[in-house]
PDB file of N, CA and C in Angstrom:
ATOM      1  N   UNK A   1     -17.704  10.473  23.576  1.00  0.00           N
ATOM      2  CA  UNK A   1     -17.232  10.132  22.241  1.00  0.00           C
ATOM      3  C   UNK A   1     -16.732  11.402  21.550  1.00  0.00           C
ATOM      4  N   UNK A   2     -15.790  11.031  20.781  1.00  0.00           N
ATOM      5  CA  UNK A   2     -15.258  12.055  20.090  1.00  0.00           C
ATOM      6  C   UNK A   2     -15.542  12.028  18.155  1.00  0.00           C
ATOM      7  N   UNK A   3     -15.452  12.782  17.841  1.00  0.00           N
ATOM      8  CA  UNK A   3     -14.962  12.638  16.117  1.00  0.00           C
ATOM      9  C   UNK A   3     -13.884  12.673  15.837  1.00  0.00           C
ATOM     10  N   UNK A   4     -13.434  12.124  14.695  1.00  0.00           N
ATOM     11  CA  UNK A   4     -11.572  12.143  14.223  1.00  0.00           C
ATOM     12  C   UNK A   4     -12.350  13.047  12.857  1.00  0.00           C
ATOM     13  N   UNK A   5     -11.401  14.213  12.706  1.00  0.00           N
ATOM     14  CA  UNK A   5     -11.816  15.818  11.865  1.00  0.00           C
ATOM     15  C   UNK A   5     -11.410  15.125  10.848  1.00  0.00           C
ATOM     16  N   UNK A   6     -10.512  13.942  10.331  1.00  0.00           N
ATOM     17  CA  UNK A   6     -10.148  13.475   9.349  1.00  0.00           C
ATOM     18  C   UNK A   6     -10.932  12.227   8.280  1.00  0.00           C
ATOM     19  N   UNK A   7     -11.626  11.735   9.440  1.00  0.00           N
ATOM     20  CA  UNK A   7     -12.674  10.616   8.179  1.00  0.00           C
ATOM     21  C   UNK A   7     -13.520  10.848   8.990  1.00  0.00           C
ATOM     22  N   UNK A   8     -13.940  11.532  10.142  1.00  0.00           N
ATOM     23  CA  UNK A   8     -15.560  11.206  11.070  1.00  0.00           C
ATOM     24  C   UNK A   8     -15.936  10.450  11.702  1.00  0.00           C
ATOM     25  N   UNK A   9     -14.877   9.428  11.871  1.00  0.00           N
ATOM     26  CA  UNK A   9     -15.110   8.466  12.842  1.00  0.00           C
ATOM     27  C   UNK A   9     -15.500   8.434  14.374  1.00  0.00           C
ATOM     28  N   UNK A  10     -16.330   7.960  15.143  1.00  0.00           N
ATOM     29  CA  UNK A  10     -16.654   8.072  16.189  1.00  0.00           C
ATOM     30  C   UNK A  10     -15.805   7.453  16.769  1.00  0.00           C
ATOM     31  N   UNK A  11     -15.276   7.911  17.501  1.00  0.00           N
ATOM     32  CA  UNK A  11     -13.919   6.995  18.413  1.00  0.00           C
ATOM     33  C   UNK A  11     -14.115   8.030  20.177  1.00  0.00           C
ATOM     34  N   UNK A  12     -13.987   6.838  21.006  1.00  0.00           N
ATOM     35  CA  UNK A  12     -13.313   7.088  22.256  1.00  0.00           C
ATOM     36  C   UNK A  12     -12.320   8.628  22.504  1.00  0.00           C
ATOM     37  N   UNK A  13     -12.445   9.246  22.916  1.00  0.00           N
ATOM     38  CA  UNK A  13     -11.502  10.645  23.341  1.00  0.00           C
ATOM     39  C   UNK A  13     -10.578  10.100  23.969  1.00  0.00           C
ATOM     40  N   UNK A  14     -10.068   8.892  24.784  1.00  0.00           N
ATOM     41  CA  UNK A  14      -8.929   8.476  25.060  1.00  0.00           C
ATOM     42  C   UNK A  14      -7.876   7.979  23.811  1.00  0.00           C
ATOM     43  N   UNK A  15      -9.026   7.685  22.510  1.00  0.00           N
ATOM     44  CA  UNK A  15      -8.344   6.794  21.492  1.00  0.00           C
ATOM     45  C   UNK A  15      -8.035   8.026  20.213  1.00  0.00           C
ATOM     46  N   UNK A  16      -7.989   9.437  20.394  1.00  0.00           N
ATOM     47  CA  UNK A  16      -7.260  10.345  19.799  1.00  0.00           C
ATOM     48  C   UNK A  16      -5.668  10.566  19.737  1.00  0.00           C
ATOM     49  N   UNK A  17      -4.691  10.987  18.745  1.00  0.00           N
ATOM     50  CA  UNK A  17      -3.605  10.993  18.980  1.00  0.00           C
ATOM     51  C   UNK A  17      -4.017  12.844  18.046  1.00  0.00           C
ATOM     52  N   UNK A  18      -2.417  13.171  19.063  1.00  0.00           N
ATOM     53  CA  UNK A  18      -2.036  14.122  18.232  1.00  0.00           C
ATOM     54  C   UNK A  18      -1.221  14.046  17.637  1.00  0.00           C
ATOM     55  N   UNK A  19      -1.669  15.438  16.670  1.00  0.00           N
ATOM     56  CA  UNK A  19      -0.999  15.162  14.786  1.00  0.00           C
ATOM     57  C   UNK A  19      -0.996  16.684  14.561  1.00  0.00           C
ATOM     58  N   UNK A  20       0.201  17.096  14.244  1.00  0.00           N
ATOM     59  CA  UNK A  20       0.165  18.531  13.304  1.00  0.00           C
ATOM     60  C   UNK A  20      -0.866  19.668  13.831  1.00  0.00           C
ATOM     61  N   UNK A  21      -1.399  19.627  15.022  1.00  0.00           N
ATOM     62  CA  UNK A  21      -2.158  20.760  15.639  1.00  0.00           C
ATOM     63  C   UNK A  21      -3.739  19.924  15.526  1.00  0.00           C
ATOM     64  N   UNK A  22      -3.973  18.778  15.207  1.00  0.00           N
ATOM     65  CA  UNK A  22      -5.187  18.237  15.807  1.00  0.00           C
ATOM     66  C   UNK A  22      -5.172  16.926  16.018  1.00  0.00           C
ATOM     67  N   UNK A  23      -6.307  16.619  17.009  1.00  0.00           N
ATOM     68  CA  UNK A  23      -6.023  15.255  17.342  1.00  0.00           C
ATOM     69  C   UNK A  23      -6.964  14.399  16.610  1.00  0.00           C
ATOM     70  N   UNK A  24      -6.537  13.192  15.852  1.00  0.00           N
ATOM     71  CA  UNK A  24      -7.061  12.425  14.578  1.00  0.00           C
ATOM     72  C   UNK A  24      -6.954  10.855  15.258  1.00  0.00           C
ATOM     73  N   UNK A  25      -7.988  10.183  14.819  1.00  0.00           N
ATOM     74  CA  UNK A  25      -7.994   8.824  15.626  1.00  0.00           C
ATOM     75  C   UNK A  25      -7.068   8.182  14.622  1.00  0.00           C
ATOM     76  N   UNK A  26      -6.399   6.592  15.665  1.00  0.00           N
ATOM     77  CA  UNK A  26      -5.587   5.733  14.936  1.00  0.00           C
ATOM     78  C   UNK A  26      -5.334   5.355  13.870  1.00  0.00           C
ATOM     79  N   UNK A  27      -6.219   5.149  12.864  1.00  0.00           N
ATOM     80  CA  UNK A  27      -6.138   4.849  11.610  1.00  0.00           C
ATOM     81  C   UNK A  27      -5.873   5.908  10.571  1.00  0.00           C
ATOM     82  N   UNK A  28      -6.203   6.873  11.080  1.00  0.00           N
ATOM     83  CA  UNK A  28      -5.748   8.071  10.460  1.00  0.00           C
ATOM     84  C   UNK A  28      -4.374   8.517  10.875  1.00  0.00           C
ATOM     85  N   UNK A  29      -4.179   8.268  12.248  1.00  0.00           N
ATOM     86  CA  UNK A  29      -2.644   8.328  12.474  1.00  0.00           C
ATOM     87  C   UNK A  29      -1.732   7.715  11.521  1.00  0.00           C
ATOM     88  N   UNK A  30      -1.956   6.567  11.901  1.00  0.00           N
ATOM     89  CA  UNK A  30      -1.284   5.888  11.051  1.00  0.00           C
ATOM     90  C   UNK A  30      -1.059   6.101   9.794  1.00  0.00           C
ATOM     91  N   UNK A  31      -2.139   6.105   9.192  1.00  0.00           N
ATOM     92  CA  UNK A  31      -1.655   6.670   7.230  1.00  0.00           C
ATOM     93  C   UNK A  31      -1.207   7.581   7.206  1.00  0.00           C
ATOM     94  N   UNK A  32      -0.844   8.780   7.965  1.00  0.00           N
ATOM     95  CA  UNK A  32      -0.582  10.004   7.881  1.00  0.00           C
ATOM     96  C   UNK A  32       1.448  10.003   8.433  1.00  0.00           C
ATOM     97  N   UNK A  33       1.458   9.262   9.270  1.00  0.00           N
ATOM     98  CA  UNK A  33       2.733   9.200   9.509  1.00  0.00           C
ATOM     99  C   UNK A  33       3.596   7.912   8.907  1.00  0.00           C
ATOM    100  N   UNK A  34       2.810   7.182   7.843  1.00  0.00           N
ATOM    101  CA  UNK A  34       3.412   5.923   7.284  1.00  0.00           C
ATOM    102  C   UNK A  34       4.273   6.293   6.451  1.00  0.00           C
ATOM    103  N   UNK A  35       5.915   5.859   6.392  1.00  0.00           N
ATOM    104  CA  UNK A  35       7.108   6.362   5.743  1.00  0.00           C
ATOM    105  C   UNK A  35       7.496   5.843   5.001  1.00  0.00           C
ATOM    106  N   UNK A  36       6.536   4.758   4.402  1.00  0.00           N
ATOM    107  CA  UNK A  36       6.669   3.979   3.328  1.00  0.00           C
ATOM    108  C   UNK A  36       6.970   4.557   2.130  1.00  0.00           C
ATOM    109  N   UNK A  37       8.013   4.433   1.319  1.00  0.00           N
ATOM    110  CA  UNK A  37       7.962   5.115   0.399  1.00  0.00           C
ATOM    111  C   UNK A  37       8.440   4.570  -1.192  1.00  0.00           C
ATOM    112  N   UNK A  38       7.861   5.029  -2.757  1.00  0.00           N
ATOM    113  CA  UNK A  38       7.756   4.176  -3.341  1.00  0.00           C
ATOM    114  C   UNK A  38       9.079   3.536  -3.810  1.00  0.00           C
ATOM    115  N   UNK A  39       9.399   4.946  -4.022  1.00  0.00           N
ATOM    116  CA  UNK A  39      11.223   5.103  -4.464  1.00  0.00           C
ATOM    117  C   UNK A  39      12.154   5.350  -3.484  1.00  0.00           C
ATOM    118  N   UNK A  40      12.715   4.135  -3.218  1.00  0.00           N
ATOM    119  CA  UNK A  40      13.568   4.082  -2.445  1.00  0.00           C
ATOM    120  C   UNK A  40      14.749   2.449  -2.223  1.00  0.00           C
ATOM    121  N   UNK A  41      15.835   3.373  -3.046  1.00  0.00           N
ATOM    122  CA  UNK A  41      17.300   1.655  -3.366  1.00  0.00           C
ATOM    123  C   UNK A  41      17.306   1.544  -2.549  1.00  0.00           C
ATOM    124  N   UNK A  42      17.698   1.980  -1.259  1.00  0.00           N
ATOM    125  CA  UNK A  42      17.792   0.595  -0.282  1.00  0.00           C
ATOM    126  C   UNK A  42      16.855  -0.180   0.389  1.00  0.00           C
ATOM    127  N   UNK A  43      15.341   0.208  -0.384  1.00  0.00           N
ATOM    128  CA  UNK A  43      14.613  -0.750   0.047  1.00  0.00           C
ATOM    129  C   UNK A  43      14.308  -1.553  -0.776  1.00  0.00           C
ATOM    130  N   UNK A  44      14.688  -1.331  -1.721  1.00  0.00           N
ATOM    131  CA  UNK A  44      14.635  -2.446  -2.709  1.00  0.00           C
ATOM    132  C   UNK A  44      16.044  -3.428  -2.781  1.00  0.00           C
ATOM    133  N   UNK A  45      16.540  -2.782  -2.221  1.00  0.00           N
ATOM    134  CA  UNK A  45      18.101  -4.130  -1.936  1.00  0.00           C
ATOM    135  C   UNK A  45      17.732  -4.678  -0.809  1.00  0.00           C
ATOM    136  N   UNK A  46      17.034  -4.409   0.520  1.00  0.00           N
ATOM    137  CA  UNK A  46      16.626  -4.833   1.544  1.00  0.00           C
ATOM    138  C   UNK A  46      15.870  -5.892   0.992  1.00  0.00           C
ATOM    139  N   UNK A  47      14.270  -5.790   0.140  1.00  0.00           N
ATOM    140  CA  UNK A  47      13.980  -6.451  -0.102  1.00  0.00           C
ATOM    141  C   UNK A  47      14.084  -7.364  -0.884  1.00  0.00           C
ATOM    142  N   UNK A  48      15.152  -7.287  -1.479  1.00  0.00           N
ATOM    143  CA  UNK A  48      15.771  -8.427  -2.301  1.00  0.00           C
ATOM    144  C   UNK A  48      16.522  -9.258  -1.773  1.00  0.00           C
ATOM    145  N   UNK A  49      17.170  -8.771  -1.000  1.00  0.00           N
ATOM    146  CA  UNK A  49      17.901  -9.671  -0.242  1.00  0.00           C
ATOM    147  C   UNK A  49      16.908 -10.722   0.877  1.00  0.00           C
ATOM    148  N   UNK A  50      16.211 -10.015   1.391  1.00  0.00           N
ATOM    149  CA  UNK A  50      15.025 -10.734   2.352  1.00  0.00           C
ATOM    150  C   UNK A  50      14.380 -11.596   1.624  1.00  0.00           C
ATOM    151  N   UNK A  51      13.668 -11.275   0.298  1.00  0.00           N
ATOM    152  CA  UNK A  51      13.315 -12.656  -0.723  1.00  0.00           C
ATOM    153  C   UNK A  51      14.138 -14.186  -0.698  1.00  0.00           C
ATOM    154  N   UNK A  52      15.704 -13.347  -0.922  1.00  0.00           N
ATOM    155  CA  UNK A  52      16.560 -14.535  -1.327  1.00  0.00           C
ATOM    156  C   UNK A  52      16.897 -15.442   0.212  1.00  0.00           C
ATOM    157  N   UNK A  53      16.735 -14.832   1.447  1.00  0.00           N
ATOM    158  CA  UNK A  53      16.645 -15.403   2.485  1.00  0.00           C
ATOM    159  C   UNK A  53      15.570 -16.524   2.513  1.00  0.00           C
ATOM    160  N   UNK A  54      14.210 -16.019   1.952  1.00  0.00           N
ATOM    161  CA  UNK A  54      13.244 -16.961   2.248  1.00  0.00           C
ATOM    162  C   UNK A  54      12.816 -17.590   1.639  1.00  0.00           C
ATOM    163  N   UNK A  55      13.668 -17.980   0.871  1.00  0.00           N
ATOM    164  CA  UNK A  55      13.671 -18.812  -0.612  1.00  0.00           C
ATOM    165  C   UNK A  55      12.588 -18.355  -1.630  1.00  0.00           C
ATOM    166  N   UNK A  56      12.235 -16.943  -1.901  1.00  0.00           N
ATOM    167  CA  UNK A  56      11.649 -15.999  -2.334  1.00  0.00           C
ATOM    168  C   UNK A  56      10.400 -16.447  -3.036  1.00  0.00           C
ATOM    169  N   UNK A  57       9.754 -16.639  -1.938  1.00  0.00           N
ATOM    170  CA  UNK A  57       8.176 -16.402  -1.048  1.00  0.00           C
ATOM    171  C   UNK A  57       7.536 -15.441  -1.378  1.00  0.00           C
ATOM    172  N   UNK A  58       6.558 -14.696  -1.888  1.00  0.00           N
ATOM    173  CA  UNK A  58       5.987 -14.027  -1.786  1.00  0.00           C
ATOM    174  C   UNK A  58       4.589 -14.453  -0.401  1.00  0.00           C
ATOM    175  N   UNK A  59       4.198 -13.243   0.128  1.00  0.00           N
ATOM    176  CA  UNK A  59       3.188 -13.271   1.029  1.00  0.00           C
ATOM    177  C   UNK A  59       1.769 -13.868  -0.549  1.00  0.00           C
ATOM    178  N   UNK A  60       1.136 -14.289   0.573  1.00  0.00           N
ATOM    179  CA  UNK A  60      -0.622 -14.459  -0.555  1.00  0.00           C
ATOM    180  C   UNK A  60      -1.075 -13.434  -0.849  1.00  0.00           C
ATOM    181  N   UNK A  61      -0.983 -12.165  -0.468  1.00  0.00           N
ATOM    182  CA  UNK A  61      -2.103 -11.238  -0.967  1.00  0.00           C
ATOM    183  C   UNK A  61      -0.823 -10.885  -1.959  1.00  0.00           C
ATOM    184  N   UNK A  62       0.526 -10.743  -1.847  1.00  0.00           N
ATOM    185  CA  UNK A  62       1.554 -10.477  -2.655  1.00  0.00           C
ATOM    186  C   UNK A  62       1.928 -10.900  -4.237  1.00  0.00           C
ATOM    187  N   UNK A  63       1.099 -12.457  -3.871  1.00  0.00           N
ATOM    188  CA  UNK A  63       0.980 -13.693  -5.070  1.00  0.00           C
ATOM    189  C   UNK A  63      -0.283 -13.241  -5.663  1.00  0.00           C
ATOM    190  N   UNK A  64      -1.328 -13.075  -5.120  1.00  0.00           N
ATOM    191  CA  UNK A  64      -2.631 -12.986  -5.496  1.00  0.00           C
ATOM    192  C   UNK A  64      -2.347 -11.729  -7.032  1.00  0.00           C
ATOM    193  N   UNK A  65      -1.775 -10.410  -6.201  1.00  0.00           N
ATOM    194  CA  UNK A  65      -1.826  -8.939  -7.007  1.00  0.00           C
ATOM    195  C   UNK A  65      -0.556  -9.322  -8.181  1.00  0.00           C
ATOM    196  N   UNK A  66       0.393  -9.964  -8.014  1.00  0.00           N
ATOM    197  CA  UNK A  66       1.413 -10.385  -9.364  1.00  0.00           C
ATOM    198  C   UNK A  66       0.674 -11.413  -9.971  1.00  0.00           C
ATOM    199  N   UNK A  67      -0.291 -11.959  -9.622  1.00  0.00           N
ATOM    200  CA  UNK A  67      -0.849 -13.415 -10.541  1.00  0.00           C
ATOM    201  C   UNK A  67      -1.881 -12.459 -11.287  1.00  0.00           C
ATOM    202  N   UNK A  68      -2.593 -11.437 -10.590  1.00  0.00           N
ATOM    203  CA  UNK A  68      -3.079 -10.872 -11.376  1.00  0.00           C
ATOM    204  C   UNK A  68      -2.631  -9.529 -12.715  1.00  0.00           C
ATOM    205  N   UNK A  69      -1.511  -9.357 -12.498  1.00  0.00           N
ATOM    206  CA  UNK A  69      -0.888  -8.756 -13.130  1.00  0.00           C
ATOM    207  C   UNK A  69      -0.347  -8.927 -14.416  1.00  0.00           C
ATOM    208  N   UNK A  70      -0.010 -10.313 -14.022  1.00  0.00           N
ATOM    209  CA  UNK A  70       0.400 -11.811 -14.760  1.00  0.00           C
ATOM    210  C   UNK A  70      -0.304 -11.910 -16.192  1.00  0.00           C
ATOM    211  N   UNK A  71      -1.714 -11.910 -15.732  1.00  0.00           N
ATOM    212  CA  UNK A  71      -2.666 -12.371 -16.611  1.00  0.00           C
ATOM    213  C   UNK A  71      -3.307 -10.885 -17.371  1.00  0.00           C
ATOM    214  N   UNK A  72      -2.859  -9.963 -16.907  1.00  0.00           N
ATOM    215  CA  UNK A  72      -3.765  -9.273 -17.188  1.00  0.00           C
ATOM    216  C   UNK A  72      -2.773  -8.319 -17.934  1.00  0.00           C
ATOM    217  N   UNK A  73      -1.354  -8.559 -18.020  1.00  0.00           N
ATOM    218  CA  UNK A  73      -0.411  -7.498 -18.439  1.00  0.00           C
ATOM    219  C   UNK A  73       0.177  -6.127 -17.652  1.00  0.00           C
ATOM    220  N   UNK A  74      -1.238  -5.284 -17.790  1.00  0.00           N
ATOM    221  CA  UNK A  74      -1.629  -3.689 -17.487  1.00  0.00           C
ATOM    222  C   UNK A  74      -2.884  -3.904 -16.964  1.00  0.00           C
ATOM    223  N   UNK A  75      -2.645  -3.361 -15.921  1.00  0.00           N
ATOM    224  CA  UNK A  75      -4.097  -3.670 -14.914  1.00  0.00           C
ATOM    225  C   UNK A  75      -4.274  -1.903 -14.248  1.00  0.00           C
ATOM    226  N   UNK A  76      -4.832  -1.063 -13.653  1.00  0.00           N
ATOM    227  CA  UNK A  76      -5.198   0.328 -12.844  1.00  0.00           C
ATOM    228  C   UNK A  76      -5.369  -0.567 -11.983  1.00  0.00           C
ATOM    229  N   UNK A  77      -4.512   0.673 -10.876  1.00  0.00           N
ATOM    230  CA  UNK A  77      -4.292   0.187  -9.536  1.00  0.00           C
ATOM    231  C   UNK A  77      -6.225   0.178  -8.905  1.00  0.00           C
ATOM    232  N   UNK A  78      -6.939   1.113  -9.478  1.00  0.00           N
ATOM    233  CA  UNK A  78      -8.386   1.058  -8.683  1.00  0.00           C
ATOM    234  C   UNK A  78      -9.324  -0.440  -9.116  1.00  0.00           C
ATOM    235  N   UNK A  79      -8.406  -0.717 -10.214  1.00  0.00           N
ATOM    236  CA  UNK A  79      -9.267  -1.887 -10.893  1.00  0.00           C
ATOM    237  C   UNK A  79      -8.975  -3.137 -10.264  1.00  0.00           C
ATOM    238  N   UNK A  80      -7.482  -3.279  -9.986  1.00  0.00           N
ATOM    239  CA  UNK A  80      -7.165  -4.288  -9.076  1.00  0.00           C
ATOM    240  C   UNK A  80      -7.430  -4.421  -7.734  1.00  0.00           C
ATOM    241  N   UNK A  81      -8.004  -3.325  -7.088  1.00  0.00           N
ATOM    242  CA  UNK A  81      -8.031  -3.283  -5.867  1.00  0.00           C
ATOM    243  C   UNK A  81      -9.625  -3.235  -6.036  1.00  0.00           C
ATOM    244  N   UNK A  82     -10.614  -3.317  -6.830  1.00  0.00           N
ATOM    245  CA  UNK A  82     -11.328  -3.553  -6.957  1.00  0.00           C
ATOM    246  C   UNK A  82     -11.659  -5.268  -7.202  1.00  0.00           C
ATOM    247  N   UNK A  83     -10.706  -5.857  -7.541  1.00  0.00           N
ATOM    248  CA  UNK A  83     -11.039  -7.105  -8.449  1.00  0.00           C
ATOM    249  C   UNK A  83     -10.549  -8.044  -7.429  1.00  0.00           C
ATOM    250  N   UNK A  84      -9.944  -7.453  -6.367  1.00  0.00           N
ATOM    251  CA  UNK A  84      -9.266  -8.408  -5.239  1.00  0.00           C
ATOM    252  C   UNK A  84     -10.473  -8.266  -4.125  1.00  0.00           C
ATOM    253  N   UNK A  85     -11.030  -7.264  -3.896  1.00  0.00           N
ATOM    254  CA  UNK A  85     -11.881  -6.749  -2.857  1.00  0.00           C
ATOM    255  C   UNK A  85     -10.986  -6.449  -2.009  1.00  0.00           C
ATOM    256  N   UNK A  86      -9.776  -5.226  -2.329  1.00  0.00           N
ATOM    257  CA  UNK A  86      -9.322  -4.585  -1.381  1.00  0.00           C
ATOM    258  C   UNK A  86      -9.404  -3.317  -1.407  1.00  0.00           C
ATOM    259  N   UNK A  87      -8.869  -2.870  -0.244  1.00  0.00           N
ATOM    260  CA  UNK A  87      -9.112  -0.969  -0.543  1.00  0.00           C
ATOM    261  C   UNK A  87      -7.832  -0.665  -0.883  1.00  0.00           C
ATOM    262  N   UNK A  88      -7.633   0.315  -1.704  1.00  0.00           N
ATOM    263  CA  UNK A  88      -6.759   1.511  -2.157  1.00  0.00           C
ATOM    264  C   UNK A  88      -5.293   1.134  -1.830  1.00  0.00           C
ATOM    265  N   UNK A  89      -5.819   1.792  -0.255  1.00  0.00           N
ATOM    266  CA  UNK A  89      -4.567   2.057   0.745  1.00  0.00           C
ATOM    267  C   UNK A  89      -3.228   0.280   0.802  1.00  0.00           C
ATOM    268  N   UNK A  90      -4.479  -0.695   0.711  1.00  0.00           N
ATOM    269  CA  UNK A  90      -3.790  -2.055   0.884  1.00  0.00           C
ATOM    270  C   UNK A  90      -3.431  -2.229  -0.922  1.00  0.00           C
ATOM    271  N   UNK A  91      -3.799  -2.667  -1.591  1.00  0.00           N
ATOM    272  CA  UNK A  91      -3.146  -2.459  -2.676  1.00  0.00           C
ATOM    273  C   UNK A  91      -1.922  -1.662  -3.180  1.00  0.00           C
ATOM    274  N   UNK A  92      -1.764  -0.190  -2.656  1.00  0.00           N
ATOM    275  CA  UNK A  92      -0.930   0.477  -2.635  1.00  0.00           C
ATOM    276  C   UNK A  92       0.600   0.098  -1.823  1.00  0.00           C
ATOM    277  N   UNK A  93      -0.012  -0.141  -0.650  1.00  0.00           N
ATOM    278  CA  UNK A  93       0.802  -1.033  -0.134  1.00  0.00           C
ATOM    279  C   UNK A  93       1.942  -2.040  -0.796  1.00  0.00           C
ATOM    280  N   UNK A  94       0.826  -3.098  -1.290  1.00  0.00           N
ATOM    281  CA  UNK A  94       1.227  -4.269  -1.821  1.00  0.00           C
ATOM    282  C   UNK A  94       2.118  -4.016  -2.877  1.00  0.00           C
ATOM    283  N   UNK A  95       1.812  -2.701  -3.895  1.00  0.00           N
ATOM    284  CA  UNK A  95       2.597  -2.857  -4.928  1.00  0.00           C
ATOM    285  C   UNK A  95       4.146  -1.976  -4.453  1.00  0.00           C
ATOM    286  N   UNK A  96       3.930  -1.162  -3.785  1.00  0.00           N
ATOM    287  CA  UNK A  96       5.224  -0.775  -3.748  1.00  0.00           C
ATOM    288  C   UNK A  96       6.202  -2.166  -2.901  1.00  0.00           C
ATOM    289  N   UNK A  97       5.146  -3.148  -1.945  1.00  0.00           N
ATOM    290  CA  UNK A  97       6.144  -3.688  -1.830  1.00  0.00           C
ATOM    291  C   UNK A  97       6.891  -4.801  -3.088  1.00  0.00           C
ATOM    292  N   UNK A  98       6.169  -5.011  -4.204  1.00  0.00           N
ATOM    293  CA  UNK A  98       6.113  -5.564  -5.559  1.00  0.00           C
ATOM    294  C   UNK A  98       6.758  -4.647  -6.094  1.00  0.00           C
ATOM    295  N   UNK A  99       7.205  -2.993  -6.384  1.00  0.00           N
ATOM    296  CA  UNK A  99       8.147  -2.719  -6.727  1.00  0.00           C
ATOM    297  C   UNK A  99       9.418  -2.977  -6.453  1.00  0.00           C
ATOM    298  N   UNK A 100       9.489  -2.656  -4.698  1.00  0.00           N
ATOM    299  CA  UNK A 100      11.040  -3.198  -4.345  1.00  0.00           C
ATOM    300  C   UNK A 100      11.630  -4.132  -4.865  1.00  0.00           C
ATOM    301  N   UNK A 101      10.813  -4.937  -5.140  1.00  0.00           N
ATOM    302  CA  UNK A 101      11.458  -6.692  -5.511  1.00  0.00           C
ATOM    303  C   UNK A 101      11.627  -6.760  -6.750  1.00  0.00           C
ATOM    304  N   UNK A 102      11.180  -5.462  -7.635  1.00  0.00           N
ATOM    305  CA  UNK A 102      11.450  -5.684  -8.959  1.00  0.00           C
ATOM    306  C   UNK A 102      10.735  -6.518  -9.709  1.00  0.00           C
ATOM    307  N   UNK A 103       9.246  -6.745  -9.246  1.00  0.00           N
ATOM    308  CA  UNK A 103       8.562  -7.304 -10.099  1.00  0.00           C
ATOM    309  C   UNK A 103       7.572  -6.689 -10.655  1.00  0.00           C
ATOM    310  N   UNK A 104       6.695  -5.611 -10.189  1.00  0.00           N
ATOM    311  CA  UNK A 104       6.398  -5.187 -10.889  1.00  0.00           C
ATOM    312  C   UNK A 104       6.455  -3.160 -11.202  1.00  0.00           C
ATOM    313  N   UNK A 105       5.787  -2.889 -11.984  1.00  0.00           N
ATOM    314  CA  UNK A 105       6.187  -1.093 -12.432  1.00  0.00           C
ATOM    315  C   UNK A 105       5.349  -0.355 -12.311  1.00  0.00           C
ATOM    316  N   UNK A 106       5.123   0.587 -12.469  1.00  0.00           N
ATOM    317  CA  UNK A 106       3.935   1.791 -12.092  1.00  0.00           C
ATOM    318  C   UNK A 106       4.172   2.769 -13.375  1.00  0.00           C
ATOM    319  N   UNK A 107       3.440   3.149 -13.505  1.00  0.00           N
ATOM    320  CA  UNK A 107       3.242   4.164 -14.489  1.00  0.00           C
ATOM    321  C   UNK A 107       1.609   5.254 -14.458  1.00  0.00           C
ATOM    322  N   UNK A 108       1.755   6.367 -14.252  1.00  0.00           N
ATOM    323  CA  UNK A 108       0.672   7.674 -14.010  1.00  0.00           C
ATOM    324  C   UNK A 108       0.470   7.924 -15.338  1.00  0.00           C
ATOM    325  N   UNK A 109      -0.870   7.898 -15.341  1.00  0.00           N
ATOM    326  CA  UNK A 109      -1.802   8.079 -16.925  1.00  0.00           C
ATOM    327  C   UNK A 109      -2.844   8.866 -16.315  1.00  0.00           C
ATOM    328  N   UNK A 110      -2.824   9.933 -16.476  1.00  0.00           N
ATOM    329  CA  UNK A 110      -3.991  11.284 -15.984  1.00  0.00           C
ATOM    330  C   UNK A 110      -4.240  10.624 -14.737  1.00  0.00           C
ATOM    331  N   UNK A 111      -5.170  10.448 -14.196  1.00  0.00           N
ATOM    332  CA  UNK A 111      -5.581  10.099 -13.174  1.00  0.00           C
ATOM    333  C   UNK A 111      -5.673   8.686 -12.309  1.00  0.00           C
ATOM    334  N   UNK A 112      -5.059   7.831 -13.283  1.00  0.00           N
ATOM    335  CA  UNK A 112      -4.901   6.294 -12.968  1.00  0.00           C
ATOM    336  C   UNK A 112      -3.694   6.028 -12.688  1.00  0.00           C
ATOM    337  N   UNK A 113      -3.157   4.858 -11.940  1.00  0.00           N
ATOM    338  CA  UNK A 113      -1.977   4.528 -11.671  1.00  0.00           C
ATOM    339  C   UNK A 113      -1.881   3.051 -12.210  1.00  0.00           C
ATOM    340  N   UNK A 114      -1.030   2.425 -13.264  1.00  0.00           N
ATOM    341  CA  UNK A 114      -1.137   1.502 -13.983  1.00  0.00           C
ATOM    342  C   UNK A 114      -0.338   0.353 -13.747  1.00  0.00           C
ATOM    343  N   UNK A 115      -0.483  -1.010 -13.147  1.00  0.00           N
ATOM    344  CA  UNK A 115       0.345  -1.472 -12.739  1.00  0.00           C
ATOM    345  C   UNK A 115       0.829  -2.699 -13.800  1.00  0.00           C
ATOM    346  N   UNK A 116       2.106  -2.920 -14.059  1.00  0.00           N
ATOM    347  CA  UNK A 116       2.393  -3.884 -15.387  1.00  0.00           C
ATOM    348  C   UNK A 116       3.888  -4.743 -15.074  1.00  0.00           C
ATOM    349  N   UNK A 117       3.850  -5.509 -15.617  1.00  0.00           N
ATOM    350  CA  UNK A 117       5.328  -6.240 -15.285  1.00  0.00           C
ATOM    351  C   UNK A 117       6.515  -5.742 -15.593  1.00  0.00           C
TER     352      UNK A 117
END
């Protein structure tokens, strides 16, 4: 067994990747090379256009975080991802993909990230 130097995880030594001069297990790979990014027009024309393809659907966890938004105006991103029982990283997710589409906004207040229609 190995450790990943990045969260401590006990993982398999076959199930290490290398990264930037150390080797960090999968899940850490992954967040570390994810190119998701918040600001960015052509992903927000991508995803607008992909809405209007699917007769603009939102996914459920997608509906869930705008219904709550909905109701709540101004919500912190830790509060919602608290109030859904998700972590951070998935919330974060969710809203930038809720920015692309232009539904909802972000705004940085000292240390909170504020999410509002």
């Amino acid at each position: 067994m190995a450790q990943c130097p990045r969260c401590q995880a006990q993982v398999d030594e076959s199930e290490l990747r290398p990264l930037m001069g150390e080797k960090v297990c999968e899940d850490c790979y992954i967040k570390l090379v994810d190119l998701t990014k918040e600001c960015d027009p052509w992903a927000s024309y991508v995803a607008k256009r992909t809405m209007d393809k699917q007769g603009g659907k939102l996914t459920a966890d997608q509906q869930k975080l705008y219904d709550l938004v909905k109701v709540k105006q101004e919500v912190p991103l830790k509060m919602a991802a608290k109030e859904l029982g998700w972590d951070e990283s998935k919330i974060h997710q969710e809203v930038i993909t809720l920015r692309h589409l232009e539904l909802v906004k972000t705004k940085v207040l000292g240390p909170d990230t504020i999410i509002s229609l």
